[in-house]
Each structure stands twice: as structure tokens, then as C-alpha cells.
N, C-alpha and C. Protein backbone atom coordinates (compact mmCIF):
# COMPACT_ATOMS: atom_id res chain seq x y z
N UNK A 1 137.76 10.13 82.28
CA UNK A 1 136.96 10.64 81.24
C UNK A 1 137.60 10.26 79.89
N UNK A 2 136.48 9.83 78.91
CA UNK A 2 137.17 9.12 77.57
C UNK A 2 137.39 10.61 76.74
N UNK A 3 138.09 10.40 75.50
CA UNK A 3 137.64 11.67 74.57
C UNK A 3 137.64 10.88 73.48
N UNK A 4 136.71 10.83 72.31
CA UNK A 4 136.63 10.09 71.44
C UNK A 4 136.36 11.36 70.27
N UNK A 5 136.80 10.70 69.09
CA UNK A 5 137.03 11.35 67.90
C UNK A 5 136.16 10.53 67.24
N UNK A 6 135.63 10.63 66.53
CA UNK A 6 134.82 9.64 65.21
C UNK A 6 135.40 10.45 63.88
N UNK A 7 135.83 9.49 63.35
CA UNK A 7 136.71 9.87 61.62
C UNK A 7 135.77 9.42 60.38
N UNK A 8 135.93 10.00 59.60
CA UNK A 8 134.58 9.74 58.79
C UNK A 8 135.61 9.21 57.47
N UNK A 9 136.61 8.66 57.63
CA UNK A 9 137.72 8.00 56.31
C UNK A 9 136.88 6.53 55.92
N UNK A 10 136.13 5.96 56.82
CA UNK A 10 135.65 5.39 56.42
C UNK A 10 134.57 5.22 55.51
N UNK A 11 133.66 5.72 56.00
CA UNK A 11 132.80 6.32 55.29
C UNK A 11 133.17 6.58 53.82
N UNK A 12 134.06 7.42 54.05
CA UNK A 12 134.52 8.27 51.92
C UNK A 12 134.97 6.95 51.36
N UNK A 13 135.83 6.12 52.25
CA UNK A 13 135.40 4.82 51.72
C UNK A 13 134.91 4.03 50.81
N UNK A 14 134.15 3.59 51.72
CA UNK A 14 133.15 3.33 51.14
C UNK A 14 132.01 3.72 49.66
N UNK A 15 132.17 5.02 50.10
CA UNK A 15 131.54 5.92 49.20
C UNK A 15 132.24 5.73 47.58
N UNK A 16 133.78 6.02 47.91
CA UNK A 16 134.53 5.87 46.96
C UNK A 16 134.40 4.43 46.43
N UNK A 17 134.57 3.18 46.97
CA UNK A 17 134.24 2.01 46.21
C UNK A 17 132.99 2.11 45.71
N UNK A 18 131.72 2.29 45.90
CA UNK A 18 130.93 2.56 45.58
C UNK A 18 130.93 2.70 44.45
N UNK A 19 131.16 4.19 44.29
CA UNK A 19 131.59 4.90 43.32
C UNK A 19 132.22 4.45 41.83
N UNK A 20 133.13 3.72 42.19
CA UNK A 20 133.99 2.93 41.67
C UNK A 20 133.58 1.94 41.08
N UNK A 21 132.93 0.82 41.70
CA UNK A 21 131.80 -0.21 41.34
C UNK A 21 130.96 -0.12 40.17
N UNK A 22 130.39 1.07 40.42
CA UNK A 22 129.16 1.75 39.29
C UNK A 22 129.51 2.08 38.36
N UNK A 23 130.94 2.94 38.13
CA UNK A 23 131.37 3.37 36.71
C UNK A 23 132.13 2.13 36.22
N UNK A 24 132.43 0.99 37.01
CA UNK A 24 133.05 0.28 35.97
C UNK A 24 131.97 -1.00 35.57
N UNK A 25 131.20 -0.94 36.50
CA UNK A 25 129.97 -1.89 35.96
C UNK A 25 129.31 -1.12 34.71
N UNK A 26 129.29 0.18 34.37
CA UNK A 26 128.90 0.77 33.22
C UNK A 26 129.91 1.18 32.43
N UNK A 27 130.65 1.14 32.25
CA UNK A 27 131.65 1.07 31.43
C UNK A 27 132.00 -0.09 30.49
N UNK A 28 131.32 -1.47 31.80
CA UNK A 28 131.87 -2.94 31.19
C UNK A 28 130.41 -3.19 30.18
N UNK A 29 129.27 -2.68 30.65
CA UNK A 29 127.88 -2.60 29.65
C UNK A 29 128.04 -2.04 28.37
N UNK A 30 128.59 -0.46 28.74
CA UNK A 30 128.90 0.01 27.46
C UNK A 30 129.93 -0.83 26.25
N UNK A 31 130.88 -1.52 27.08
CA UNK A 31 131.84 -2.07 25.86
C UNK A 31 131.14 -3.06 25.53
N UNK A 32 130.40 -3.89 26.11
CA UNK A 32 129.30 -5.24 25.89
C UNK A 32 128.39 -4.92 24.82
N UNK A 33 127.77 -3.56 25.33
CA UNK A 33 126.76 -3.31 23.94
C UNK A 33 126.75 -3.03 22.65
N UNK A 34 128.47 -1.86 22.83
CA UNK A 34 128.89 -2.20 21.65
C UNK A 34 129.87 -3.18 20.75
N UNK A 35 130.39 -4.08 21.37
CA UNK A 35 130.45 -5.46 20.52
C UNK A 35 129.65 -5.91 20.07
N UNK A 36 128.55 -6.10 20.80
CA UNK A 36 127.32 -6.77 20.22
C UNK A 36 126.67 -5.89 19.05
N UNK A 37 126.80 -4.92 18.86
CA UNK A 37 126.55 -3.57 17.49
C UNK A 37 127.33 -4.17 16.70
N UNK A 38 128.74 -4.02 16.91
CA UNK A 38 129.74 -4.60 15.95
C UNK A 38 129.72 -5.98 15.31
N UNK A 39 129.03 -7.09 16.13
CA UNK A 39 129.38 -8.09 15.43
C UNK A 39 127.45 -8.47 14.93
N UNK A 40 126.50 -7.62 15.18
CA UNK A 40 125.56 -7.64 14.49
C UNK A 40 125.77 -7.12 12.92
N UNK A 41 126.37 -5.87 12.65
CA UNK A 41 127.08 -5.78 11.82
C UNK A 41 127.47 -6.76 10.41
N UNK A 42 128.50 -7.14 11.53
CA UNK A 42 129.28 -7.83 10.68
C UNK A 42 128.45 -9.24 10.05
N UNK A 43 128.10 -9.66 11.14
CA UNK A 43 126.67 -10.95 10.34
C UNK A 43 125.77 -10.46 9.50
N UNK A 44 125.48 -9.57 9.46
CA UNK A 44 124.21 -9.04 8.38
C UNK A 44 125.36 -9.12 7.31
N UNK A 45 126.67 -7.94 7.42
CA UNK A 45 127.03 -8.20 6.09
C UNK A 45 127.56 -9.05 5.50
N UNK A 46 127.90 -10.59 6.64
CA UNK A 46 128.08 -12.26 5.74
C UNK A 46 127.31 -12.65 5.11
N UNK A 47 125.72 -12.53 6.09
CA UNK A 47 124.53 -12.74 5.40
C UNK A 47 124.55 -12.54 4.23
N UNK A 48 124.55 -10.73 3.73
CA UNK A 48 124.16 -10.42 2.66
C UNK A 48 125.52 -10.99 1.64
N UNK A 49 126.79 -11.53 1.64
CA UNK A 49 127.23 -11.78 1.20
C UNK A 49 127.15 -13.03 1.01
N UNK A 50 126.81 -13.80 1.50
CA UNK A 50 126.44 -15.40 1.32
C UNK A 50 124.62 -15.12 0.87
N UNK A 51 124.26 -14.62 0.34
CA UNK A 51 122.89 -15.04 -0.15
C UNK A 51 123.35 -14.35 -1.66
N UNK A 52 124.04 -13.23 -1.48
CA UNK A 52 124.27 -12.96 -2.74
C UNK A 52 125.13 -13.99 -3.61
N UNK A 53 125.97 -14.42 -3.36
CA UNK A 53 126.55 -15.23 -3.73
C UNK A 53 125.48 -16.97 -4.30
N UNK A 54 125.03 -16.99 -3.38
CA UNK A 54 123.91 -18.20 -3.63
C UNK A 54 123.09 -17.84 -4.36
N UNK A 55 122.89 -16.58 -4.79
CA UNK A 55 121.47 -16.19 -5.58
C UNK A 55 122.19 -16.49 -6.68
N UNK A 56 123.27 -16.36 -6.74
CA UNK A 56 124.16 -16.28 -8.14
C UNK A 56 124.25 -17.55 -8.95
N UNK A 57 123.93 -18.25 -7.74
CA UNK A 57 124.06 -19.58 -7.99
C UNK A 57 122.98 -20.46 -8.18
N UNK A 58 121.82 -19.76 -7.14
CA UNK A 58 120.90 -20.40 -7.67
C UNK A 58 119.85 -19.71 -7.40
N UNK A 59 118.61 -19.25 -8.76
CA UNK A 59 117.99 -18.08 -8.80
C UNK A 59 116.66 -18.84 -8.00
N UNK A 60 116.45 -18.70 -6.99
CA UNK A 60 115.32 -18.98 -6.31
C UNK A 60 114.22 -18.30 -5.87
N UNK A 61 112.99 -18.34 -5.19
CA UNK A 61 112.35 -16.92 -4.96
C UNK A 61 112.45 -17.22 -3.19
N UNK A 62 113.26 -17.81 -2.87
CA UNK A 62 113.62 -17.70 -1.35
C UNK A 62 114.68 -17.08 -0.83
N UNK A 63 115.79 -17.33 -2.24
CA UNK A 63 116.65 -16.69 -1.92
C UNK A 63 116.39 -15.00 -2.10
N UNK A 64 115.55 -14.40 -2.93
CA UNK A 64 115.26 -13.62 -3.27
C UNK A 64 114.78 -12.79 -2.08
N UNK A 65 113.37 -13.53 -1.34
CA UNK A 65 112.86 -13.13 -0.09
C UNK A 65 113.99 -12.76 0.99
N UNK A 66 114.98 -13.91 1.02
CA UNK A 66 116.12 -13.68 2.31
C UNK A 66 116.94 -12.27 1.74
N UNK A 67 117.17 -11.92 0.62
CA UNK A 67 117.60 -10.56 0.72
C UNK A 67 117.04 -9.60 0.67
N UNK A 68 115.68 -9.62 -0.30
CA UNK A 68 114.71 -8.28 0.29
C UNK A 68 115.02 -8.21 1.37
N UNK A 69 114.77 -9.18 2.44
CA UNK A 69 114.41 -8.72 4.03
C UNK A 69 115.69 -8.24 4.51
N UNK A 70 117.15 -8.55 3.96
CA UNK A 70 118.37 -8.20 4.85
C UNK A 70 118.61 -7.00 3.99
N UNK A 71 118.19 -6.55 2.67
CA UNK A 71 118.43 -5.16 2.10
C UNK A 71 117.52 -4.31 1.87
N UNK A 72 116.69 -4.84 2.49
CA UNK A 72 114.71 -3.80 2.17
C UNK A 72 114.71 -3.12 0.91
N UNK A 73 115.26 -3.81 -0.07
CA UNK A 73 115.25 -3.86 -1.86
C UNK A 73 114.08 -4.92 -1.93
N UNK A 74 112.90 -4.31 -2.72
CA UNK A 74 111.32 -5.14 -2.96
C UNK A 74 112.00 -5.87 -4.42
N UNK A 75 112.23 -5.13 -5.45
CA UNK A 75 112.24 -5.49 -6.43
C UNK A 75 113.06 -6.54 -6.81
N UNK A 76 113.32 -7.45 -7.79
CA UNK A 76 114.14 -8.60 -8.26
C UNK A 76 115.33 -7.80 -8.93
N UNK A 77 115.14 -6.49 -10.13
CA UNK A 77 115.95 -5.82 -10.49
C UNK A 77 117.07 -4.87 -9.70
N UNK A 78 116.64 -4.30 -9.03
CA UNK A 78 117.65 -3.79 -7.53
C UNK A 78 118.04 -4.71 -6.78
N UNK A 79 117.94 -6.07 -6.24
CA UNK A 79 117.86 -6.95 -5.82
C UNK A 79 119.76 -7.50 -6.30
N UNK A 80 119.56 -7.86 -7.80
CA UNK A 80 120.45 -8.28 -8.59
C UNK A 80 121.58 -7.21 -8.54
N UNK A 81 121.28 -5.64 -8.89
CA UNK A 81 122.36 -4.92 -9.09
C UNK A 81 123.00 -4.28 -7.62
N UNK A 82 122.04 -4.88 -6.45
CA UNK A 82 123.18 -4.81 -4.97
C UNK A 82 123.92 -5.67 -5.23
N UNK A 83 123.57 -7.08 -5.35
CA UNK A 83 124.50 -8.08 -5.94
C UNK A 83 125.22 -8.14 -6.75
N UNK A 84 125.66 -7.46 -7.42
CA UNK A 84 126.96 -7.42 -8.58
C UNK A 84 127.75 -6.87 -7.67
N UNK A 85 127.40 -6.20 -6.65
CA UNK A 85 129.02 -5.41 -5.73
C UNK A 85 129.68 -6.36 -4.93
N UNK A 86 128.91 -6.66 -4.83
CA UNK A 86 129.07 -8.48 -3.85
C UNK A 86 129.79 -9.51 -4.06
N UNK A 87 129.47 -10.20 -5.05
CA UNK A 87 130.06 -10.71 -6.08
C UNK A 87 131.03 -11.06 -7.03
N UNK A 88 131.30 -9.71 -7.53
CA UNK A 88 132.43 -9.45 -8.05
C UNK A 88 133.91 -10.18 -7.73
């Protein structure tokens, strides 16, 4: 006559890699998404520093358009006095 045991270590195992798998596959998303925050960031504010700088240089109404749209400033007068911080 046999006597057999069945152990369930395997199982938790498993479970545990599992486990394991998932929080670091979301963990590695989370740090992914926020780099990508961070260096969106940081390009908008080259952007706005390289157009300001070019506006300075050369008063265009394109250059004008490219910073309305990166500072949602309509006017030409607000436009100019974000740009003096810039600048400087």
C-alpha cells in the first residue's frame, strides 16, 4: 500500500512568481510613464525657450503662432512679456 502526501509549495510558487511578475511589470510602466512626463516637460520648456529667443530675433507671425500654441497667450502683448523672462 502507497501513502502519498501532495504538498502544495509548489503551487505558492508559482503563485508567488506570479505575483512578483505583475508588480514589477507595473512598477517598470509606472517609471516609463513618468519619464516620459518628465522629458515632455522639459521639451515644451526648450521649445518655449528657443521660439522665444527667435522671436527676439526675428518678429514673425509664425513665430508668434508657435508660441500662442506652446503658451495659450492669444495676444502679441503677453506674448512678448512671457518672453522677457526667457530671454533675459
Amino acid at each position: 500500500m502507497k501513502f502519498e502526501l501532495k504538498t502544495e509549495n509548489k503551487n505558492y510558487l508559482e503563485k508567488f512568481s506570479l505575483a512578483l511578475r505583475t508588480i514589477s511589470a507595473l512598477v517598470l510602466i509606472i517609471i516609463l510613464c513618468d519619464a516620459s512626463f518628465k522629458l515632455r516637460i522639459i521639451s515644451r520648456h526648450y521649445l518655449i525657450d528657443y521660439n522665444c529667443k527667435l522671436l527676439s530675433v526675428e518678429k514673425t507671425k509664425s513665430n508668434f503662432k508657435k508660441l500662442a500654441r506652446l503658451s495659450n497667450l492669444k495676444s502679441k502683448q503677453r506674448i512678448w512679456e512671457f518672453c522677457k523672462e526667457f530671454v533675459k
